[in-house]
C-alpha atoms as a PDB file:
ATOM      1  CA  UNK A   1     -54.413 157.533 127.874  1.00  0.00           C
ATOM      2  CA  UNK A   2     -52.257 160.567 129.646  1.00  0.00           C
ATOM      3  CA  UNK A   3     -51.036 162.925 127.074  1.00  0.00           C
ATOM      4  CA  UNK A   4     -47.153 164.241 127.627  1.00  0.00           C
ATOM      5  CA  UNK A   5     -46.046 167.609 127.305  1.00  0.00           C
ATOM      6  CA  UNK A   6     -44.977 167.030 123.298  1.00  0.00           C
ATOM      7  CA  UNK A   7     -48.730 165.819 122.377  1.00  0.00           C
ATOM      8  CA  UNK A   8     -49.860 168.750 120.253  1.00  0.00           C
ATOM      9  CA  UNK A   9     -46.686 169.140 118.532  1.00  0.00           C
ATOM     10  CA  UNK A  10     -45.982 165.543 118.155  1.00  0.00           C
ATOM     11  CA  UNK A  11     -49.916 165.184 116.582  1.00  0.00           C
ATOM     12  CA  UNK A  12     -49.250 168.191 113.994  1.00  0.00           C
ATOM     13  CA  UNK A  13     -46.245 165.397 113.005  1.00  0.00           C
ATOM     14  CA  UNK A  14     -48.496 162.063 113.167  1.00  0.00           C
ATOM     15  CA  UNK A  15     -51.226 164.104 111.179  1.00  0.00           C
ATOM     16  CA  UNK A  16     -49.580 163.935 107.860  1.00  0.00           C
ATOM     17  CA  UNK A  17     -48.396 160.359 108.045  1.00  0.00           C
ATOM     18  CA  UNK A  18     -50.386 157.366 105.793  1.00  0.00           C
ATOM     19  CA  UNK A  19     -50.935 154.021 107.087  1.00  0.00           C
ATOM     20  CA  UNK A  20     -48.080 152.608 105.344  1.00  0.00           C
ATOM     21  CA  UNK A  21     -45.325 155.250 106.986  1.00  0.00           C
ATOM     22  CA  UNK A  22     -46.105 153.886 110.324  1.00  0.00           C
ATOM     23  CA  UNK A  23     -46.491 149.859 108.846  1.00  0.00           C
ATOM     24  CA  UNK A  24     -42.488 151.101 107.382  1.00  0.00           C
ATOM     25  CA  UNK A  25     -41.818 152.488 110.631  1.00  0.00           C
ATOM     26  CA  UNK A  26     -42.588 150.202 113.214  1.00  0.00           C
ATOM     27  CA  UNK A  27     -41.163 147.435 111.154  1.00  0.00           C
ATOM     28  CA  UNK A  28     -37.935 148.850 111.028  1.00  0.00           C
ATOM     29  CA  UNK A  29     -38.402 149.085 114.672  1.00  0.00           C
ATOM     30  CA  UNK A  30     -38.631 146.091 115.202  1.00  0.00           C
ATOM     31  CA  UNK A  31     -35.836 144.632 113.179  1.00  0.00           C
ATOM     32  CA  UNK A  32     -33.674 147.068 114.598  1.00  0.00           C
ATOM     33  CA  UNK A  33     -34.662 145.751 118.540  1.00  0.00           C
ATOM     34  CA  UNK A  34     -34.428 142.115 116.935  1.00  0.00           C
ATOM     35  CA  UNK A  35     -30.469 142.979 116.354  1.00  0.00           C
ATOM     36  CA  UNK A  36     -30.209 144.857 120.052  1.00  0.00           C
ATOM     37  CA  UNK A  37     -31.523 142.046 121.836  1.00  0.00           C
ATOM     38  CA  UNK A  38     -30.255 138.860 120.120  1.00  0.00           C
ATOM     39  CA  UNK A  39     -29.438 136.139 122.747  1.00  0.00           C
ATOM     40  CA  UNK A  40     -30.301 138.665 125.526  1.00  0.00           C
ATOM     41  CA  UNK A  41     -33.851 137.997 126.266  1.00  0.00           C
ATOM     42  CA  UNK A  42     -33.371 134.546 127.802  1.00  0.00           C
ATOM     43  CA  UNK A  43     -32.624 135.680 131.106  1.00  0.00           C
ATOM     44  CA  UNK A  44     -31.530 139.029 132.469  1.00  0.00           C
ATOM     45  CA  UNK A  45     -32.789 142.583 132.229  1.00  0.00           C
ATOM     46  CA  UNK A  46     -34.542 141.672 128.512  1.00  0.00           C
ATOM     47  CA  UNK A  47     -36.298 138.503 129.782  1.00  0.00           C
ATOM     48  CA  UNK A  48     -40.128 138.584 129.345  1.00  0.00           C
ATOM     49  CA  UNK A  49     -40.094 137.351 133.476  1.00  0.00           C
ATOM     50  CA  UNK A  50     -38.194 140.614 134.238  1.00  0.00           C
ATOM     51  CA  UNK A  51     -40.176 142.803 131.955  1.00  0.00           C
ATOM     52  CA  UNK A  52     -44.015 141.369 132.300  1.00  0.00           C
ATOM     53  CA  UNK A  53     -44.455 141.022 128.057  1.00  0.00           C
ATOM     54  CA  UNK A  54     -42.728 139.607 125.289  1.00  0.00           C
ATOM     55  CA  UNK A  55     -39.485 141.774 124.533  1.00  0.00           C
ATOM     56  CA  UNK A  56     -40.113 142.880 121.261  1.00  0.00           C
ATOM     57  CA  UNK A  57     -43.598 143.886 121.879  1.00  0.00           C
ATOM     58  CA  UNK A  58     -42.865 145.608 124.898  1.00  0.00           C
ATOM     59  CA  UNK A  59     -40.144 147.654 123.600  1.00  0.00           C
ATOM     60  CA  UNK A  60     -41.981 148.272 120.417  1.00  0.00           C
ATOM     61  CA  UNK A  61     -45.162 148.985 121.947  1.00  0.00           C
ATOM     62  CA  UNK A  62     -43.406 151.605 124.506  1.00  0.00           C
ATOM     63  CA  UNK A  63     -41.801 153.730 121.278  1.00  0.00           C
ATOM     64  CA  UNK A  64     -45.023 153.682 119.709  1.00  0.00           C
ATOM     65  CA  UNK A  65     -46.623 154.928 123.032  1.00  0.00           C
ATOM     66  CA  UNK A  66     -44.428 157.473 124.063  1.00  0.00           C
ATOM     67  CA  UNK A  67     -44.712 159.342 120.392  1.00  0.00           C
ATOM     68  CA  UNK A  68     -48.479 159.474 120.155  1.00  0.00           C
ATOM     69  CA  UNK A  69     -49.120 160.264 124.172  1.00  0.00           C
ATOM     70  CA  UNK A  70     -46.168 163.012 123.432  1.00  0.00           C
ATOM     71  CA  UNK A  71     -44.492 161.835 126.524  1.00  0.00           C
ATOM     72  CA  UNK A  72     -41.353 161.937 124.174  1.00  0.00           C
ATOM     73  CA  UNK A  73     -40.873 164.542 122.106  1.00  0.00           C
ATOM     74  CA  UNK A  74     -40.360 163.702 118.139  1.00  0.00           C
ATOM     75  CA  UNK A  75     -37.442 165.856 117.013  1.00  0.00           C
ATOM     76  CA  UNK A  76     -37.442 167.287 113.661  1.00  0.00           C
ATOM     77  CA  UNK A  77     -33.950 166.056 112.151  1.00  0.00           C
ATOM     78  CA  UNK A  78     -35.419 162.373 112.410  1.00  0.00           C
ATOM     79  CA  UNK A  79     -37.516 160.574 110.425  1.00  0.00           C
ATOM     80  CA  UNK A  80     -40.458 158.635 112.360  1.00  0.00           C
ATOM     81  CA  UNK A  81     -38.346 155.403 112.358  1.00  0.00           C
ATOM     82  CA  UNK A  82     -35.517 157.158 113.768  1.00  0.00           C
ATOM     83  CA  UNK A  83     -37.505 158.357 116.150  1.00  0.00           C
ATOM     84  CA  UNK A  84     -39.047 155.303 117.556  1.00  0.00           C
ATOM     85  CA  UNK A  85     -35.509 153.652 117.510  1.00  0.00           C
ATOM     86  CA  UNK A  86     -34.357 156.195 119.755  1.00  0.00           C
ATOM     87  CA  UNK A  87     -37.140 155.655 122.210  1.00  0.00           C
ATOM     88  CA  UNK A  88     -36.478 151.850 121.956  1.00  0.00           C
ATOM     89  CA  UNK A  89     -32.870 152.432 122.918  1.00  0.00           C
ATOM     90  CA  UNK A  90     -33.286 154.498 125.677  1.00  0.00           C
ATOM     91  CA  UNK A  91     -35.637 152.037 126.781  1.00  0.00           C
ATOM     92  CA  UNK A  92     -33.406 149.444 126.883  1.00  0.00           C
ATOM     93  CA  UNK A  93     -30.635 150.906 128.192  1.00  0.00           C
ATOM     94  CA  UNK A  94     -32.570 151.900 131.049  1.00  0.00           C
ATOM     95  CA  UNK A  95     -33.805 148.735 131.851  1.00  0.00           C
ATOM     96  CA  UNK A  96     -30.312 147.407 131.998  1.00  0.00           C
ATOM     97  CA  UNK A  97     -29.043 149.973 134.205  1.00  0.00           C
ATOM     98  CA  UNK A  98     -32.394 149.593 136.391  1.00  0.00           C
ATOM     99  CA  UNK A  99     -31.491 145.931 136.645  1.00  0.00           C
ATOM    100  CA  UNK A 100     -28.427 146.530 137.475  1.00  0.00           C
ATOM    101  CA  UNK A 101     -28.725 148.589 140.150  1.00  0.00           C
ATOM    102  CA  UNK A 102     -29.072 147.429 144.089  1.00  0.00           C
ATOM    103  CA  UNK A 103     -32.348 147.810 144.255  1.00  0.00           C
ATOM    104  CA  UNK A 104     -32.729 145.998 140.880  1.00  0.00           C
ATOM    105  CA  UNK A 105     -30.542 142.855 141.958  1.00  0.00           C
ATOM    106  CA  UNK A 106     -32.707 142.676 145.362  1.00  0.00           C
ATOM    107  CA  UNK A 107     -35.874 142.720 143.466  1.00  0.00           C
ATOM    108  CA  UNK A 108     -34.074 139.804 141.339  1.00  0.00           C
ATOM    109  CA  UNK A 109     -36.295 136.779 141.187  1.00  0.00           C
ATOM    110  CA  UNK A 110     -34.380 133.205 140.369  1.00  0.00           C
ATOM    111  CA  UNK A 111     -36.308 130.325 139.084  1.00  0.00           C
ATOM    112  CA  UNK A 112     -35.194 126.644 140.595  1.00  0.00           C
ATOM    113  CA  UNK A 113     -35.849 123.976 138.331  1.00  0.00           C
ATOM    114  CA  UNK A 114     -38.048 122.032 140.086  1.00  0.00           C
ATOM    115  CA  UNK A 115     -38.018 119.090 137.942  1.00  0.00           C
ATOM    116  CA  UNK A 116     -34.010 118.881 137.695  1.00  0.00           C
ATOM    117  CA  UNK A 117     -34.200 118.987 141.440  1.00  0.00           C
ATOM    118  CA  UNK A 118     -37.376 116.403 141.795  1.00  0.00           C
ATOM    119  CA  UNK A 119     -35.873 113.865 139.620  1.00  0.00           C
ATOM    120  CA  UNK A 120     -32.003 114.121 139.816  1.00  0.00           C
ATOM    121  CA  UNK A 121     -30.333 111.360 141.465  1.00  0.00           C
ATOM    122  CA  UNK A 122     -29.012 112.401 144.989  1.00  0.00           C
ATOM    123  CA  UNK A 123     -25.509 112.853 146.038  1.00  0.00           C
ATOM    124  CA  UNK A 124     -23.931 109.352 147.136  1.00  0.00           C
ATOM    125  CA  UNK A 125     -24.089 108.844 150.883  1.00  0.00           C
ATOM    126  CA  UNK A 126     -20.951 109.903 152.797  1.00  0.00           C
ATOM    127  CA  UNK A 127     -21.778 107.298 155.787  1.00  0.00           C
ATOM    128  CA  UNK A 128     -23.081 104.077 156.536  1.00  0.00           C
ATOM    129  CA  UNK A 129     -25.873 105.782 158.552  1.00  0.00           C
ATOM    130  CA  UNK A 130     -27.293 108.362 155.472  1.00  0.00           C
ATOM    131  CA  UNK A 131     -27.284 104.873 153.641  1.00  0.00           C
ATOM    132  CA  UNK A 132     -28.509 102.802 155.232  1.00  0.00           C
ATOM    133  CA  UNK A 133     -31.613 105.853 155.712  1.00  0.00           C
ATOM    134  CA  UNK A 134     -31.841 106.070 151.743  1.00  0.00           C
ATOM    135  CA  UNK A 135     -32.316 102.682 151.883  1.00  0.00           C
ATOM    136  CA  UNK A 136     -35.288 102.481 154.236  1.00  0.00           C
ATOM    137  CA  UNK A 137     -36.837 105.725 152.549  1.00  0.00           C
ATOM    138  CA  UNK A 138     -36.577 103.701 149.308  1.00  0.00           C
ATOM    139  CA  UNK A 139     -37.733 100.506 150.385  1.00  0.00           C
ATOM    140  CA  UNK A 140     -40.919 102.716 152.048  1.00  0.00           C
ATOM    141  CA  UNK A 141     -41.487 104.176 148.207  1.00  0.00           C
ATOM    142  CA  UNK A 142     -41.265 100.781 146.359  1.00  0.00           C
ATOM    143  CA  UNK A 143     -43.730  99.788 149.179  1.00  0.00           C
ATOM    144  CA  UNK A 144     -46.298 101.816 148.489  1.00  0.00           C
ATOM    145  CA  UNK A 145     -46.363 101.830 145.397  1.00  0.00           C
ATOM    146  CA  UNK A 146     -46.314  97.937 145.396  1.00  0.00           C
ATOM    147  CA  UNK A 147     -49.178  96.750 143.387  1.00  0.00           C
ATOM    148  CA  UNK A 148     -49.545  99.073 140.936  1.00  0.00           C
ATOM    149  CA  UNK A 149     -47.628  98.713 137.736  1.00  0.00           C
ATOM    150  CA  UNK A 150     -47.274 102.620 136.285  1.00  0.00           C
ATOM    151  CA  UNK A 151     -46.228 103.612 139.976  1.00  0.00           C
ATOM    152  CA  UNK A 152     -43.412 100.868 140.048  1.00  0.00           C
ATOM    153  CA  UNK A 153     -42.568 101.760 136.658  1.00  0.00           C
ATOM    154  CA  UNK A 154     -42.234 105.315 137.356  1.00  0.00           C
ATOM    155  CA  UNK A 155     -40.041 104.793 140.352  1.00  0.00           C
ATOM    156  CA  UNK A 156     -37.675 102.114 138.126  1.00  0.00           C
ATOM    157  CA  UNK A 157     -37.518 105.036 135.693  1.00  0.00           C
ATOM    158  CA  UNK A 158     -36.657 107.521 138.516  1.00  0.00           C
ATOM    159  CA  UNK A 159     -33.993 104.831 139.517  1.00  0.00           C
ATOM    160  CA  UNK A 160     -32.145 104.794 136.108  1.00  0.00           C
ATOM    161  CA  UNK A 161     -32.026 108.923 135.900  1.00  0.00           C
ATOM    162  CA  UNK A 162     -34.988 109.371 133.449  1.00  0.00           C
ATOM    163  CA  UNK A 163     -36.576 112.562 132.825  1.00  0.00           C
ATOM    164  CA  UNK A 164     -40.568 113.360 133.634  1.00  0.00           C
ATOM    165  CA  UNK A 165     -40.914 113.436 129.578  1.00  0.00           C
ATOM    166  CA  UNK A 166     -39.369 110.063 128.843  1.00  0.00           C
ATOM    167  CA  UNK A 167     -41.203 108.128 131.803  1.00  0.00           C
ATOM    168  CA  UNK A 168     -44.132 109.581 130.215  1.00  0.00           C
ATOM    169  CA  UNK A 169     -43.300 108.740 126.706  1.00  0.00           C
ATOM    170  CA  UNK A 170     -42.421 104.836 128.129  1.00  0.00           C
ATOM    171  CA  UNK A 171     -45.817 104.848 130.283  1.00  0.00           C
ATOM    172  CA  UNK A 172     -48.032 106.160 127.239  1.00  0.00           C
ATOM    173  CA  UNK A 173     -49.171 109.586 129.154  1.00  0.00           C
ATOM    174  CA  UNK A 174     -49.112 113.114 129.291  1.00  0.00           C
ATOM    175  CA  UNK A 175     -46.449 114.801 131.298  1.00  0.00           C
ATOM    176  CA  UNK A 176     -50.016 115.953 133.255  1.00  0.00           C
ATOM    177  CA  UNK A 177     -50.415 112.411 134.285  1.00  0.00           C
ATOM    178  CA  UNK A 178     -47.444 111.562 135.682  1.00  0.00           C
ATOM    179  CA  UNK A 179     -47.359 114.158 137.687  1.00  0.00           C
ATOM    180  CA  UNK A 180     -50.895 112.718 139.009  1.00  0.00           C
ATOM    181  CA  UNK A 181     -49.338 109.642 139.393  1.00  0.00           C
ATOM    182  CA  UNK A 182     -46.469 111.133 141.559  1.00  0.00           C
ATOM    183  CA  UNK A 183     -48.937 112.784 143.689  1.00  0.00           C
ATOM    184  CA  UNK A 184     -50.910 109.235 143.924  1.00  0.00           C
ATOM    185  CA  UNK A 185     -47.143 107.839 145.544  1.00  0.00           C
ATOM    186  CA  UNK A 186     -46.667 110.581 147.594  1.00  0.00           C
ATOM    187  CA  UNK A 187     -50.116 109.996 149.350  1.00  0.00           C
ATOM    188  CA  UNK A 188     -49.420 106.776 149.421  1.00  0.00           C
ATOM    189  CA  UNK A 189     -45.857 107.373 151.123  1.00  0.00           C
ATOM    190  CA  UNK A 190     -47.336 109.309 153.527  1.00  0.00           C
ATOM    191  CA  UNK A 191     -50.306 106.916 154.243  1.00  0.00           C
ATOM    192  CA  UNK A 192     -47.954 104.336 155.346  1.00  0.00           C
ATOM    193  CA  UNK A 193     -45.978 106.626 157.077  1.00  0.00           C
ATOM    194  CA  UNK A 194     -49.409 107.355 159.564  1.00  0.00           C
ATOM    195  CA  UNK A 195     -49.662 103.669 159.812  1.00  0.00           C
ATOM    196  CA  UNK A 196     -48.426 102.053 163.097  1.00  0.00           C
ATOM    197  CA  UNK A 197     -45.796  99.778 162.703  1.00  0.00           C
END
């Protein structure tokens, strides 16, 4: 651990404290980061993707840091609570100016919801032609997975809009196993596709 420039004079401070003044401390902390980030750690600058850690502890656990490595100095008009609030704050306002900023939105990562995309039903055709394709890439899937009764099931599922969960729930398997039994149709799509007509 790297000591600040404030680590003597912050561990004169931290030297008279009990157990239970940092257990007060750090609890009011926390309640008071609970408040500053309600509904903002889904996505965005607060979001555990964008910060590596749960929200709360990292926030928490950087106040607590910067007071005993004296990176931050603790003032004497405020109590320790204050004190870590303030460092909490700062924290937080940083990060949303960090994310914010150019660099921060090229940096940006967006997740795709792969199984929204995997299992959503496809725009209608606009031609004949894109139809009557559909159809053939269709009639190629309910070929190969003729014969087996949880891969025909899964694809009549698919068919009627169903979500991974409920075709699961309906086949009596894990979420796990259906995606095993989408990768056994996909082999099998691409089996018959290597086959010579």
């Amino acid at each position: 651990m790297e000591t600040g420039k404030y680590f003597y004079c912050n561990q004169v401070k931290i030297s008279h404290l009990t157990d239970n003044d940092w257990k007060v401390a750090l609890a009011k902390c926390e309640e008071h980061i609970k408040w500053k980030l309600r509904q903002k750690t889904l996505s965005g600058a607060h979001a555990a993707s964008s910060l590596g850690a749960d929200p709360l502890d990292h926030y928490l656990g950087m106040a607590y840091e910067k007071i005993l490595t004296g990176e931050w100095e603790w003032k004497d008009e405020f109590t320790l609570s204050q004190q870590l609030i303030r460092i909490a704050d700062s924290y937080i306002s940083k990060e949303v100016v960090k994310a914010t900023s150019p660099k921060g939105q090229a940096l940006k990562i967006t997740y795709k919801d792969i199984e929204e995309e995997f299992y959503d039903l496809a725009e209608p055709p606009n031609n004949l032609d894109e139809s009557q394709q559909l159809e053939n890439r269709l009639k190629q899937i309910e070929d190969a997975a003729s014969g087996d009764e949880n891969l025909e099931f899964m694809i009549e599922g698919l068919k009627e809009g169903k979500k991974r969960v409920e075709i699961a729930e309906l086949l009596g398997i894990s979420v796990r196993q259906l995606d095993k039994l989408r990768e056994k149709l996909m082999r099998r799509v691409q089996k018959s596709k290597s086959l010579p007509n």
